[in-house]
C-alpha atoms as a PDB file:
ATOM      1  CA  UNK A   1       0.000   0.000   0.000  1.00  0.00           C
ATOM      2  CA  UNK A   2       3.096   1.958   0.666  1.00  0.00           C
ATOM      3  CA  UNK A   3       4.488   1.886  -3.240  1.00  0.00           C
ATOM      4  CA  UNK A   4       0.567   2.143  -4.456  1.00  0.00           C
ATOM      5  CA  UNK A   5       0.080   5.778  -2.269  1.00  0.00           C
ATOM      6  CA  UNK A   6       3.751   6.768  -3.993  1.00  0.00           C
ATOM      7  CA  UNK A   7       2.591   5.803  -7.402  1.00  0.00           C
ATOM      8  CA  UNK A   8      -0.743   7.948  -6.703  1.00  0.00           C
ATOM      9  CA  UNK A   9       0.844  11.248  -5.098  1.00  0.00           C
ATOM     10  CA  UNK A  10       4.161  11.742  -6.436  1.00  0.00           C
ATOM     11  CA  UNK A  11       2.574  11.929 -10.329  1.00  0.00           C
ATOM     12  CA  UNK A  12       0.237  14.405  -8.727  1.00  0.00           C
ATOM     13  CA  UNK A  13       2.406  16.517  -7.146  1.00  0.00           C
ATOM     14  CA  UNK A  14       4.898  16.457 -10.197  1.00  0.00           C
ATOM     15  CA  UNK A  15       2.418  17.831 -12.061  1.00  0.00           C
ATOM     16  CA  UNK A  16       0.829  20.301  -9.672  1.00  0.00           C
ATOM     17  CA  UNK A  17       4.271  21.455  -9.147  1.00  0.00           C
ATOM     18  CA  UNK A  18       5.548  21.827 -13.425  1.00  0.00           C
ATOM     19  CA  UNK A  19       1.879  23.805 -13.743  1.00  0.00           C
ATOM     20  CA  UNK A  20       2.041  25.593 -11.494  1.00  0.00           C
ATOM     21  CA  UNK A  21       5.733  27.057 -12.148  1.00  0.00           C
ATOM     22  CA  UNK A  22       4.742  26.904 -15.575  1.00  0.00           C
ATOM     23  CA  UNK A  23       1.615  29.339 -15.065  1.00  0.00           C
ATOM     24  CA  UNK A  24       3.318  31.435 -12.375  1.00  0.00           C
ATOM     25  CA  UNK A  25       6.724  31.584 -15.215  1.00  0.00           C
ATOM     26  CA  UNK A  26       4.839  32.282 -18.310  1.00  0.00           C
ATOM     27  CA  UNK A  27       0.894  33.191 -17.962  1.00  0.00           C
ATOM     28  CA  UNK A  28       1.103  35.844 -15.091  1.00  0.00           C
ATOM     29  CA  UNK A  29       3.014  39.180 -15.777  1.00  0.00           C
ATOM     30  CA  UNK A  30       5.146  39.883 -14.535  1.00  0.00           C
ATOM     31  CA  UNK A  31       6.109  36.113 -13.855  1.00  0.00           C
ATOM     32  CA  UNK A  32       8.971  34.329 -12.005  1.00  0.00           C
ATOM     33  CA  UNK A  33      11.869  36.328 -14.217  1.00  0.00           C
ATOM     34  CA  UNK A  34      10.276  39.486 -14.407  1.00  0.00           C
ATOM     35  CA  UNK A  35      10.020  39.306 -10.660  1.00  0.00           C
ATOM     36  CA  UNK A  36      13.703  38.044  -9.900  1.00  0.00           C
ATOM     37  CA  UNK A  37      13.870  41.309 -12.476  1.00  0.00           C
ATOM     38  CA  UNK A  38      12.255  43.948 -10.438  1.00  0.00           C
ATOM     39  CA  UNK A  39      14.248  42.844  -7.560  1.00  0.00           C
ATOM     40  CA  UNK A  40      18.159  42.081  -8.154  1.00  0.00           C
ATOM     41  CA  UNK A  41      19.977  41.216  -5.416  1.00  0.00           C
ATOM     42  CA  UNK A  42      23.643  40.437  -5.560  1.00  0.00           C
ATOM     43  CA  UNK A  43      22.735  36.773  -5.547  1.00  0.00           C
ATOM     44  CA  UNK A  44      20.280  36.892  -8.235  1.00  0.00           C
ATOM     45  CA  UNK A  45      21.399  33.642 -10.938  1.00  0.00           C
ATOM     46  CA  UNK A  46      21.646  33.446 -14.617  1.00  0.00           C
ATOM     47  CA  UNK A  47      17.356  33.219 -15.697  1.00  0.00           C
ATOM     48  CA  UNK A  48      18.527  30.759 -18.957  1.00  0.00           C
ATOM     49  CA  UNK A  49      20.866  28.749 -16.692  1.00  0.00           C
ATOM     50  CA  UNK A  50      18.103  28.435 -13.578  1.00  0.00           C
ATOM     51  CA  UNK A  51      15.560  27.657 -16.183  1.00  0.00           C
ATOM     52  CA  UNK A  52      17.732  24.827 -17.909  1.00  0.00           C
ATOM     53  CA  UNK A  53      18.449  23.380 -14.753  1.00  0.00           C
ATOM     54  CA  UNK A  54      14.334  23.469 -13.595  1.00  0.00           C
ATOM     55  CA  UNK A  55      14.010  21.541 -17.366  1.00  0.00           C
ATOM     56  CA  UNK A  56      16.314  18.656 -16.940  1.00  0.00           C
ATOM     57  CA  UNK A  57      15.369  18.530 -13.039  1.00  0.00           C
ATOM     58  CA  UNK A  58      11.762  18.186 -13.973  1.00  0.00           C
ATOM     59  CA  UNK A  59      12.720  15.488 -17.178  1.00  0.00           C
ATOM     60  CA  UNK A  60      14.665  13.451 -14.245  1.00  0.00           C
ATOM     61  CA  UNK A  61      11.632  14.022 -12.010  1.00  0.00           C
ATOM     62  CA  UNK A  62       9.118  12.294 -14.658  1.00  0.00           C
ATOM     63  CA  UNK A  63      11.643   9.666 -14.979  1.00  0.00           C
ATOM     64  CA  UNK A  64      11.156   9.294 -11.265  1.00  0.00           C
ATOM     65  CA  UNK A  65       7.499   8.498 -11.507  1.00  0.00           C
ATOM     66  CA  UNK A  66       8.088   6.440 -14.525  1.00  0.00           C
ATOM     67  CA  UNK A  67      10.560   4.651 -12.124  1.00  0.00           C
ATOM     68  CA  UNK A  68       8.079   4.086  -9.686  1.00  0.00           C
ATOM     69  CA  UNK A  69       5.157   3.495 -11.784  1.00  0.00           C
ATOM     70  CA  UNK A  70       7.143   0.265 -13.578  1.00  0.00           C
ATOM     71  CA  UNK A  71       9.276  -0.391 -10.437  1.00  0.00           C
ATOM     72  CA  UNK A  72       9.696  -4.731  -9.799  1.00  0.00           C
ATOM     73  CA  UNK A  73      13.018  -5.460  -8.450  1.00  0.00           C
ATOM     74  CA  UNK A  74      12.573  -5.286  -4.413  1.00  0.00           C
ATOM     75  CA  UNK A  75      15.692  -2.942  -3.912  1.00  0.00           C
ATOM     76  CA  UNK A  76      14.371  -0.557  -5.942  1.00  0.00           C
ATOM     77  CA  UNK A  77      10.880  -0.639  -3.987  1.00  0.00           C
ATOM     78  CA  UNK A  78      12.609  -0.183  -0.633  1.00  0.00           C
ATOM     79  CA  UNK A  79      14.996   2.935  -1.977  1.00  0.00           C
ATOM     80  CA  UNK A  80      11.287   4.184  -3.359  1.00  0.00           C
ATOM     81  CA  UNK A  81       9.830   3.718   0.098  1.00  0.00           C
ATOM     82  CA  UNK A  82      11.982   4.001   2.511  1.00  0.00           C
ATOM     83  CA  UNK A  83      14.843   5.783   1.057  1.00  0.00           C
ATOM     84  CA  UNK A  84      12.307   9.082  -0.373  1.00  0.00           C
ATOM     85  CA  UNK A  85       8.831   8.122   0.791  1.00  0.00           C
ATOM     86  CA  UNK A  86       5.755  10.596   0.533  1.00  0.00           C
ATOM     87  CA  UNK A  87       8.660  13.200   1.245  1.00  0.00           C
ATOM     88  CA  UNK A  88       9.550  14.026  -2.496  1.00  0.00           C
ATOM     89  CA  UNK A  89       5.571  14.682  -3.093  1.00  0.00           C
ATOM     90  CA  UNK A  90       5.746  17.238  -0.213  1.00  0.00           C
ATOM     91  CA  UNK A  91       8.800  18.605  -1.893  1.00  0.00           C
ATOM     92  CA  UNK A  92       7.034  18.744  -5.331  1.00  0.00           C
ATOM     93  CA  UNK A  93       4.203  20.598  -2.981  1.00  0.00           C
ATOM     94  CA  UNK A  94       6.136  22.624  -1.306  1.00  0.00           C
ATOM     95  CA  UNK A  95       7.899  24.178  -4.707  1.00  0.00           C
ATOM     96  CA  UNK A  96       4.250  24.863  -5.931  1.00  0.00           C
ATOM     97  CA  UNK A  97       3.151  27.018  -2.327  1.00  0.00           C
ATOM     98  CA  UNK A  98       6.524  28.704  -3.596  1.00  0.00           C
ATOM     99  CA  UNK A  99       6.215  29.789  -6.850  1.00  0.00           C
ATOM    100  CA  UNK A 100       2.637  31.162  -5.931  1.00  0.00           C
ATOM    101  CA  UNK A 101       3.866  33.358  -3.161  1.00  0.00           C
ATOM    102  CA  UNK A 102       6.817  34.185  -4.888  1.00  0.00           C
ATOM    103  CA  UNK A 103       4.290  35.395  -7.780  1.00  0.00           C
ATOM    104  CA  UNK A 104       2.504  37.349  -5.560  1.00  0.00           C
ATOM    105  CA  UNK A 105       5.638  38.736  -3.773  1.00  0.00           C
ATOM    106  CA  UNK A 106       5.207  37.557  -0.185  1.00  0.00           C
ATOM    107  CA  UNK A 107       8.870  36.873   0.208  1.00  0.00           C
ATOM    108  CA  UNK A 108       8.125  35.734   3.760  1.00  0.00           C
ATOM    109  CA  UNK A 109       5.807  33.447   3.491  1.00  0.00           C
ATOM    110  CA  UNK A 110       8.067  32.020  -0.117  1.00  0.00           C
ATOM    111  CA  UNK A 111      11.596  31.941   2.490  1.00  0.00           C
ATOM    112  CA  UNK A 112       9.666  30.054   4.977  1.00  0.00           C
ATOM    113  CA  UNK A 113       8.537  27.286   2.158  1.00  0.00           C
ATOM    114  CA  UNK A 114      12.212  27.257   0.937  1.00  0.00           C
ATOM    115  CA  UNK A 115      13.277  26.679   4.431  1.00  0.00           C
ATOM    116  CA  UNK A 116      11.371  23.867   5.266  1.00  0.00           C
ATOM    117  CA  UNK A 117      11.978  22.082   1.836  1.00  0.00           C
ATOM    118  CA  UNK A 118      15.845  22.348   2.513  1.00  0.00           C
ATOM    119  CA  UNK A 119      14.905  20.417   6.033  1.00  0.00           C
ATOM    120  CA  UNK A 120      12.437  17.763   3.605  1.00  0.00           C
ATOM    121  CA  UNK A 121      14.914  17.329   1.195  1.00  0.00           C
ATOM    122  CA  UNK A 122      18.023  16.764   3.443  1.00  0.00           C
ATOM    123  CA  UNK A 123      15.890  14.542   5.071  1.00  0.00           C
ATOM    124  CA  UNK A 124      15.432  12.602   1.892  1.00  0.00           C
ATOM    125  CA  UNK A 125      19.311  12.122   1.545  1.00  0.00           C
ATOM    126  CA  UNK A 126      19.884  10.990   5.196  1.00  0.00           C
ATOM    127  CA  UNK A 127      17.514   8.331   4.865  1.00  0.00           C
ATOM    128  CA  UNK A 128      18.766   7.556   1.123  1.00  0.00           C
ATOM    129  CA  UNK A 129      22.340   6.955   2.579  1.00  0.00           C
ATOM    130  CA  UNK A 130      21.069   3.211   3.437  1.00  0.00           C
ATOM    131  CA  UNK A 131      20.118   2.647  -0.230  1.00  0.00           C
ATOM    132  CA  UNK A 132      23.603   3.572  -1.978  1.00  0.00           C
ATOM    133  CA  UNK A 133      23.927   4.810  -5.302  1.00  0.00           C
ATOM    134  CA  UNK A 134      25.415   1.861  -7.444  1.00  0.00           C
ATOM    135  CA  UNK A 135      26.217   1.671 -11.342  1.00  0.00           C
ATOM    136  CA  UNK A 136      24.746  -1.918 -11.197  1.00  0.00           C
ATOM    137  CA  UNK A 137      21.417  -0.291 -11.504  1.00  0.00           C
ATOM    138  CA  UNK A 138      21.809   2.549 -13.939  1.00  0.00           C
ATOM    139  CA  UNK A 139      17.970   3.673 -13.914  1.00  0.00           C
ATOM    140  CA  UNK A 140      17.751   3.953  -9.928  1.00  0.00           C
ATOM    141  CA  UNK A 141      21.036   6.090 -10.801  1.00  0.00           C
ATOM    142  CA  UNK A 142      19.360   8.065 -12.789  1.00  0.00           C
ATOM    143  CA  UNK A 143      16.012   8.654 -12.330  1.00  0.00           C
ATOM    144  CA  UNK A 144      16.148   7.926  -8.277  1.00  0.00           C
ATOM    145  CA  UNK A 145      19.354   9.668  -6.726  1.00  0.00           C
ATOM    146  CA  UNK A 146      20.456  12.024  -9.473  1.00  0.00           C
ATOM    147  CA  UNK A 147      16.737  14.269  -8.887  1.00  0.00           C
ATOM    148  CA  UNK A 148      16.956  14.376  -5.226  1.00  0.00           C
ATOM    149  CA  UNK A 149      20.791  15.400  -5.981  1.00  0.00           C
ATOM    150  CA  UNK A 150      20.073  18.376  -7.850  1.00  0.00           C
ATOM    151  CA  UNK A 151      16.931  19.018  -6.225  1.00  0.00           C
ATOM    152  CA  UNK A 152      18.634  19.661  -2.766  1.00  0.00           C
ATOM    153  CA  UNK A 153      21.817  21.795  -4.611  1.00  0.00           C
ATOM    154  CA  UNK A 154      19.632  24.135  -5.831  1.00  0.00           C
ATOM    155  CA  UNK A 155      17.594  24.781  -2.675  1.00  0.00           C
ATOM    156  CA  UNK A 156      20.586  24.479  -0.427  1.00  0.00           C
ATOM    157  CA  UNK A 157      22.945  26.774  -2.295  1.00  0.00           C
ATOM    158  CA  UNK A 158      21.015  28.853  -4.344  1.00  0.00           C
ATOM    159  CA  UNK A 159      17.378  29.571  -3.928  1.00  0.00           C
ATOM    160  CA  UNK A 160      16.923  30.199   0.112  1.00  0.00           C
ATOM    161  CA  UNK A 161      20.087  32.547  -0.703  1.00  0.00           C
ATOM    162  CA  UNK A 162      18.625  34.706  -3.293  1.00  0.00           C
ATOM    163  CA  UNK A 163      14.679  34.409  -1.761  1.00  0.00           C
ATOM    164  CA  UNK A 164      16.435  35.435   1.477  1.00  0.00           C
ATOM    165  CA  UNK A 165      17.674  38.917  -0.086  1.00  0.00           C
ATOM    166  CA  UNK A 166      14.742  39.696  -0.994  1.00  0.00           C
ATOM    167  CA  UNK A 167      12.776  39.185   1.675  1.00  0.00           C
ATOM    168  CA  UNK A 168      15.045  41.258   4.057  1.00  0.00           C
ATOM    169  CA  UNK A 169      15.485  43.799   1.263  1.00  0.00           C
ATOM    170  CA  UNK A 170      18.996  43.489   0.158  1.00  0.00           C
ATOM    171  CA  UNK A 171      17.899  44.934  -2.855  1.00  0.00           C
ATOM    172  CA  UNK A 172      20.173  46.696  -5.657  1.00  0.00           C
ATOM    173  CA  UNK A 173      17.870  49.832  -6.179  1.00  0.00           C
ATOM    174  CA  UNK A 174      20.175  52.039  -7.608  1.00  0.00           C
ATOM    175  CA  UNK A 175      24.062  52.433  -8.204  1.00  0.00           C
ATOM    176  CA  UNK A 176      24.390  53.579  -4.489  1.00  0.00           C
ATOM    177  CA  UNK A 177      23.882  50.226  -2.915  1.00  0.00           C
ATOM    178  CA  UNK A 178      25.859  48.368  -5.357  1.00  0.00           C
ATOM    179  CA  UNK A 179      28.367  47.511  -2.846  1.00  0.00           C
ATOM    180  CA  UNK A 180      25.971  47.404  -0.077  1.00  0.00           C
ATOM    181  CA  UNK A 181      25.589  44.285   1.216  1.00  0.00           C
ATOM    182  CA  UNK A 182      28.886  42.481  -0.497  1.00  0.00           C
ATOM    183  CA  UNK A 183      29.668  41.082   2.948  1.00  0.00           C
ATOM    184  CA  UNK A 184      26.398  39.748   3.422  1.00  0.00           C
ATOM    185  CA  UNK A 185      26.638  37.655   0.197  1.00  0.00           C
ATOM    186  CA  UNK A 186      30.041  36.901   0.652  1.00  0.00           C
ATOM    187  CA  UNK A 187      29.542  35.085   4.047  1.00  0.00           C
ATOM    188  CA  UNK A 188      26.565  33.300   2.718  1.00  0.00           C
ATOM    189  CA  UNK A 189      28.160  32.201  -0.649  1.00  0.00           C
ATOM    190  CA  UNK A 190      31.581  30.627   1.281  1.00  0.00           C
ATOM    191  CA  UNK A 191      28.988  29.105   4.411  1.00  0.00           C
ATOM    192  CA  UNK A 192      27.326  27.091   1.758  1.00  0.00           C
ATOM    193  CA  UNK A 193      29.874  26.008  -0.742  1.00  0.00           C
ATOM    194  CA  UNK A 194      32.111  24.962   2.590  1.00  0.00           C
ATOM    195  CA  UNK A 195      28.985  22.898   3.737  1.00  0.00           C
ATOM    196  CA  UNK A 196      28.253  21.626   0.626  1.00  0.00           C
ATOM    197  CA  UNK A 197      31.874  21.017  -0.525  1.00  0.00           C
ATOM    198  CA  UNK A 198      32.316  18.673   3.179  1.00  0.00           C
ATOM    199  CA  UNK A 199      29.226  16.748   2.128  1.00  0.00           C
ATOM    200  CA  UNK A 200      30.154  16.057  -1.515  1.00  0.00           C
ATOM    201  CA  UNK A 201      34.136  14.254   0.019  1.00  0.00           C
ATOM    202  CA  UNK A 202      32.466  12.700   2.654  1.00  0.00           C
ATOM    203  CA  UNK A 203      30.038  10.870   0.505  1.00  0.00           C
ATOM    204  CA  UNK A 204      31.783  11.289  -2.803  1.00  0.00           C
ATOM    205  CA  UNK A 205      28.828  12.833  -4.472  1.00  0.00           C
ATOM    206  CA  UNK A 206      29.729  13.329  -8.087  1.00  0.00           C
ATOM    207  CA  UNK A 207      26.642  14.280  -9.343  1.00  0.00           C
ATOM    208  CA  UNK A 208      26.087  17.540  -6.558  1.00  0.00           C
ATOM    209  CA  UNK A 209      29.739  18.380  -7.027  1.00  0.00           C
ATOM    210  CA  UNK A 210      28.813  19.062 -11.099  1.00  0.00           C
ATOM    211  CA  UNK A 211      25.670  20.585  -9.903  1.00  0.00           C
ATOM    212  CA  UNK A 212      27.416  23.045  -7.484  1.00  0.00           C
ATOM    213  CA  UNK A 213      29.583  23.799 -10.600  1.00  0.00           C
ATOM    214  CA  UNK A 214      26.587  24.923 -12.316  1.00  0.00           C
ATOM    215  CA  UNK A 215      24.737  27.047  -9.935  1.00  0.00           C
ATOM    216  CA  UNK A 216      28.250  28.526  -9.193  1.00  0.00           C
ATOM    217  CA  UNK A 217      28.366  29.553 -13.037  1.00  0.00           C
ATOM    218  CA  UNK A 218      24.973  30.938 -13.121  1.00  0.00           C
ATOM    219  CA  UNK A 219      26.153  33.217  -9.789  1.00  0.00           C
ATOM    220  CA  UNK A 220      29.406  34.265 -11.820  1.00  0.00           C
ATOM    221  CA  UNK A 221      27.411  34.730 -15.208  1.00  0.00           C
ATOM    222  CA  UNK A 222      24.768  37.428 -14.279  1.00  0.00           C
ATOM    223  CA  UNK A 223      24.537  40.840 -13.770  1.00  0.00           C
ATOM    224  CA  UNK A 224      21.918  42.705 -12.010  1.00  0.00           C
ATOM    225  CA  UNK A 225      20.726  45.419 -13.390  1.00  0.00           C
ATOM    226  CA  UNK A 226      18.917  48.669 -11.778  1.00  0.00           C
ATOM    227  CA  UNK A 227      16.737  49.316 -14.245  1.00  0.00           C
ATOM    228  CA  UNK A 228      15.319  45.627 -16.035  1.00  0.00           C
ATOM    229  CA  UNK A 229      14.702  47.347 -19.405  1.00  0.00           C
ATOM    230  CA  UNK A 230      17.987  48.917 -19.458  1.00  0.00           C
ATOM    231  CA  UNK A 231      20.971  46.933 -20.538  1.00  0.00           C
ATOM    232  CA  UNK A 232      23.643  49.826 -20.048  1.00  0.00           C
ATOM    233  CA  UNK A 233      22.375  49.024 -15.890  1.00  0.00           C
ATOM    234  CA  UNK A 234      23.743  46.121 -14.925  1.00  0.00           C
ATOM    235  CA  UNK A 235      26.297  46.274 -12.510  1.00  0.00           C
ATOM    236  CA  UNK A 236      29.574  43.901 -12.646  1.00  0.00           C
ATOM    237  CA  UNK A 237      30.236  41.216  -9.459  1.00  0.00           C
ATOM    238  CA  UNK A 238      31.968  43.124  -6.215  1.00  0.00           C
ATOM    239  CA  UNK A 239      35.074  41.840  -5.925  1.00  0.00           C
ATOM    240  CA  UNK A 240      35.033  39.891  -2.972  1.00  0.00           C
ATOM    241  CA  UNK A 241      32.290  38.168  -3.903  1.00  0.00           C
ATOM    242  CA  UNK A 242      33.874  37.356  -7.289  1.00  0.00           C
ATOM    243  CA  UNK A 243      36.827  36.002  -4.824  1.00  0.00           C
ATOM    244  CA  UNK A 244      34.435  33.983  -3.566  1.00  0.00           C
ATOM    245  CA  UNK A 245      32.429  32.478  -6.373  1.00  0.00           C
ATOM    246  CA  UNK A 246      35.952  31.398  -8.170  1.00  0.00           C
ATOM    247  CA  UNK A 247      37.774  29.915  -4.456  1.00  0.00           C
ATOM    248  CA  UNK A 248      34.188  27.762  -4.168  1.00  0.00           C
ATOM    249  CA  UNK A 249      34.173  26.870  -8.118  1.00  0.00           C
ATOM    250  CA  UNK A 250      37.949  25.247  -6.963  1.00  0.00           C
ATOM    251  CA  UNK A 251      36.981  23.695  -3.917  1.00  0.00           C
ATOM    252  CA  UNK A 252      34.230  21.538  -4.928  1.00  0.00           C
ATOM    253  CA  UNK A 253      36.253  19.600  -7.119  1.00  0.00           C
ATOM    254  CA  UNK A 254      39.502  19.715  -4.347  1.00  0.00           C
ATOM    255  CA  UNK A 255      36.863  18.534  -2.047  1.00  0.00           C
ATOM    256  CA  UNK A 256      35.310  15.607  -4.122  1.00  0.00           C
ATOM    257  CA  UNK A 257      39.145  14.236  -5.243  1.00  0.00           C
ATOM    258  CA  UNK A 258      40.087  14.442  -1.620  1.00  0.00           C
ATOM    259  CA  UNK A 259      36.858  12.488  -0.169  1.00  0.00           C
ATOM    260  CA  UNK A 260      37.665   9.955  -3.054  1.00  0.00           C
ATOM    261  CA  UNK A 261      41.578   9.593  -2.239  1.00  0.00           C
ATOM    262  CA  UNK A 262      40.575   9.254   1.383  1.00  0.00           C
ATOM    263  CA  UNK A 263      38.483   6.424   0.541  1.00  0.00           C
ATOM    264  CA  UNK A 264      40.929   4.362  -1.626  1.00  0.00           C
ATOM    265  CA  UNK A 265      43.632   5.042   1.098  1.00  0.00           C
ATOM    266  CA  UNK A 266      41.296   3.681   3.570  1.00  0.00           C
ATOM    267  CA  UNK A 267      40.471   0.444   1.336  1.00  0.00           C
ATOM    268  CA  UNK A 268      44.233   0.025   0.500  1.00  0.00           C
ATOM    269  CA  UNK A 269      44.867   0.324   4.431  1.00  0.00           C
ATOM    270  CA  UNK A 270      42.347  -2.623   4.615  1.00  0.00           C
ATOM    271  CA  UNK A 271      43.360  -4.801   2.437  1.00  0.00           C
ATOM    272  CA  UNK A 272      46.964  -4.766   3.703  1.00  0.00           C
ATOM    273  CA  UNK A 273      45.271  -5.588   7.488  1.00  0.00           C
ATOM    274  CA  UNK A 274      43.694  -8.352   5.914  1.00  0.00           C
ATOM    275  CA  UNK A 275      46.890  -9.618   4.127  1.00  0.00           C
ATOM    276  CA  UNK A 276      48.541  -9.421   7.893  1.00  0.00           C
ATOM    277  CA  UNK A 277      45.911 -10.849   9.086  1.00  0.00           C
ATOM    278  CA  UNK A 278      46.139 -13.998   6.846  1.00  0.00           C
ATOM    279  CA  UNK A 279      49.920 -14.325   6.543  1.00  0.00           C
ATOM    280  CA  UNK A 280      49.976 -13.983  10.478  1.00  0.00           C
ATOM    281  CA  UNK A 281      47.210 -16.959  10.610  1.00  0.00           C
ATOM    282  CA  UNK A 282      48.584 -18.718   7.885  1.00  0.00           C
ATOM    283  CA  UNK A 283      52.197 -18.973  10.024  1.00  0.00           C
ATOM    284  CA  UNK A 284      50.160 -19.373  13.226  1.00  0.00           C
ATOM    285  CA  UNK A 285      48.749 -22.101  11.134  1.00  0.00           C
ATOM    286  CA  UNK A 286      52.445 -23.805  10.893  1.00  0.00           C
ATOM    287  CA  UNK A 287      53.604 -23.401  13.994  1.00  0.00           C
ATOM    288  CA  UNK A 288      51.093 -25.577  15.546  1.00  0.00           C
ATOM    289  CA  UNK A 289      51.053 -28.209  12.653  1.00  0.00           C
ATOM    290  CA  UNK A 290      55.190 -28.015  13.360  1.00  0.00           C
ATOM    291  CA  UNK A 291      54.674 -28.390  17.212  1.00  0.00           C
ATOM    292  CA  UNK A 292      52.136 -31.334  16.638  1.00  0.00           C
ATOM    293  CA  UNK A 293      54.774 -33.104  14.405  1.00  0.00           C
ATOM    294  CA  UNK A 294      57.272 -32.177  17.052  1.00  0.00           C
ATOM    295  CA  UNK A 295      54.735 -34.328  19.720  1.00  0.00           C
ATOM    296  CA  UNK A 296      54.102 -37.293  17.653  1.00  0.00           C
ATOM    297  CA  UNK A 297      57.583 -38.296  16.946  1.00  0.00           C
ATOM    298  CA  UNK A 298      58.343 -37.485  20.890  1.00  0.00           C
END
């Protein structure tokens, strides 16, 4: 009963949450761009390379429900289960109470719905870390782990972030206030990236460390602008926070081949215990074969 409530609510709230992004992106005016428009902050993201990501999250997201819709092998049921649960059709919820207020411009009440889908979907990965990501099955991969992956990046590092400057108002009005609040961004760009830079060597995450890439590109690659309609307005990165963006774009990747060297150190260490550990047997072994020899002739 279990997969048969996942088969009925994730497929719902997949598409409750694609509509409704979809209505709030492209029906209302103005919509999700035109608002991150009207209020650049010096954390607002790329539009085309947010909006890219959204498309191939979503794809990955119908290949989840596809996943769980044709789903037969029992380790696959459990990781659907136990390992995400009713949780990723909360998140898929969650993202739709978000777009609307972000729509309407309660930045509160969108913060607060960002906030408690980080908790959700850091939940998801805790309880995901007893179903382990393996090559031997490519589509659980795929259409499983790599959506909750990119699903908590973006939340995590990017969207709480920029939501979070708007709601308090760190807002780049005018020319004056460029510079305003470079500290504020620069402490909250390096807290993440550190966090999420730990968590991708610990567990060797491949797939986050490419998707922290990304969202660190889309940081680097816009330029709020004062005026939206107005070109000639946009204002080029602080430096500090340029600092920043290019130390974290480095330290995912030193982070990941560390986590990974760690491990195979750790496995080599092992394996030369256990060759100890046999050769010391092994003579043990001897000795008392030798010794019983040693008694029979006596």
């Amino acid at each position: 009963m279990r997969l048969v409530r996942l088969q009925i609510a994730v497929p719902i709230s997949v598409l409750i949450s694609m509509g409704t992004n979809l209505i709030c992106a492209l029906a209302i005016k103005p919509g999700l761009s035109g608002i991150n428009a009207l209020f650049p902050t010096l954390l607002s993201p790329n539009a085309l390379m947010v909006g890219l990501y959204w498309a191939v999250l979503y794809v990955l997201q119908v290949g989840f429900c596809l996943t769980l819709l044709l789903a037969r092998k029992q380790v696959t049921k459990d990781t659907l289960i136990h390992g995400v649960g009713l949780r990723f059709a909360i998140a898929n919820w969650i993202q739709a109470g978000w777009a609307v207020c972000f729509t309407l411009q309660f930045f509160i009440g969108a913060e607060i719905l960002l906030l408690l889908n980080v908790i959700n979907v850091i939940s998801i990965h805790a309880t995901l870390r007893f179903y382990p990501l393996t090559l031997k099955r490519p589509m659980d991969a795929l259409f499983i782990h790599a959506p909750m992956v990119l699903l908590l990046a973006i939340l995590f590092e990017l969207d709480w972030l920029h939501n979070g400057f708007i709601a308090l108002g760190w807002v780049i009005k005018d020319e004056y206030r460029w510079g305003k609040w470079t500290w504020h961004a620069v402490i909250s760009v390096g807290a993440v990236n550190i966090v999420a830079a730990i968590w991708e060597g610990i567990t060797r995450q491949y797939l986050m460390t490419v998707a922290s890439e990304y969202l660190l590109l889309s940081l680097l690659f816009s330029s709020p602008r004062t005026n939206p309609t107005l070109p000639t307005t946009a204002l080029p990165k602080p430096t500090p926070l340029l600092v920043v963006l290019i130390i974290a774009l480095v330290l995912h990747p030193i982070a990941l081949i560390a986590g990974v060297a760690w491990q195979r150190t750790r496995e080599r260490e092992g394996r030369i215990r256990l060759e100890e550990e046999v050769e010391a047997a092994q003579e043990e072994e001897r000795e008392a074969e030798a010794h019983a020899r040693a008694v029979e002739r006596a």
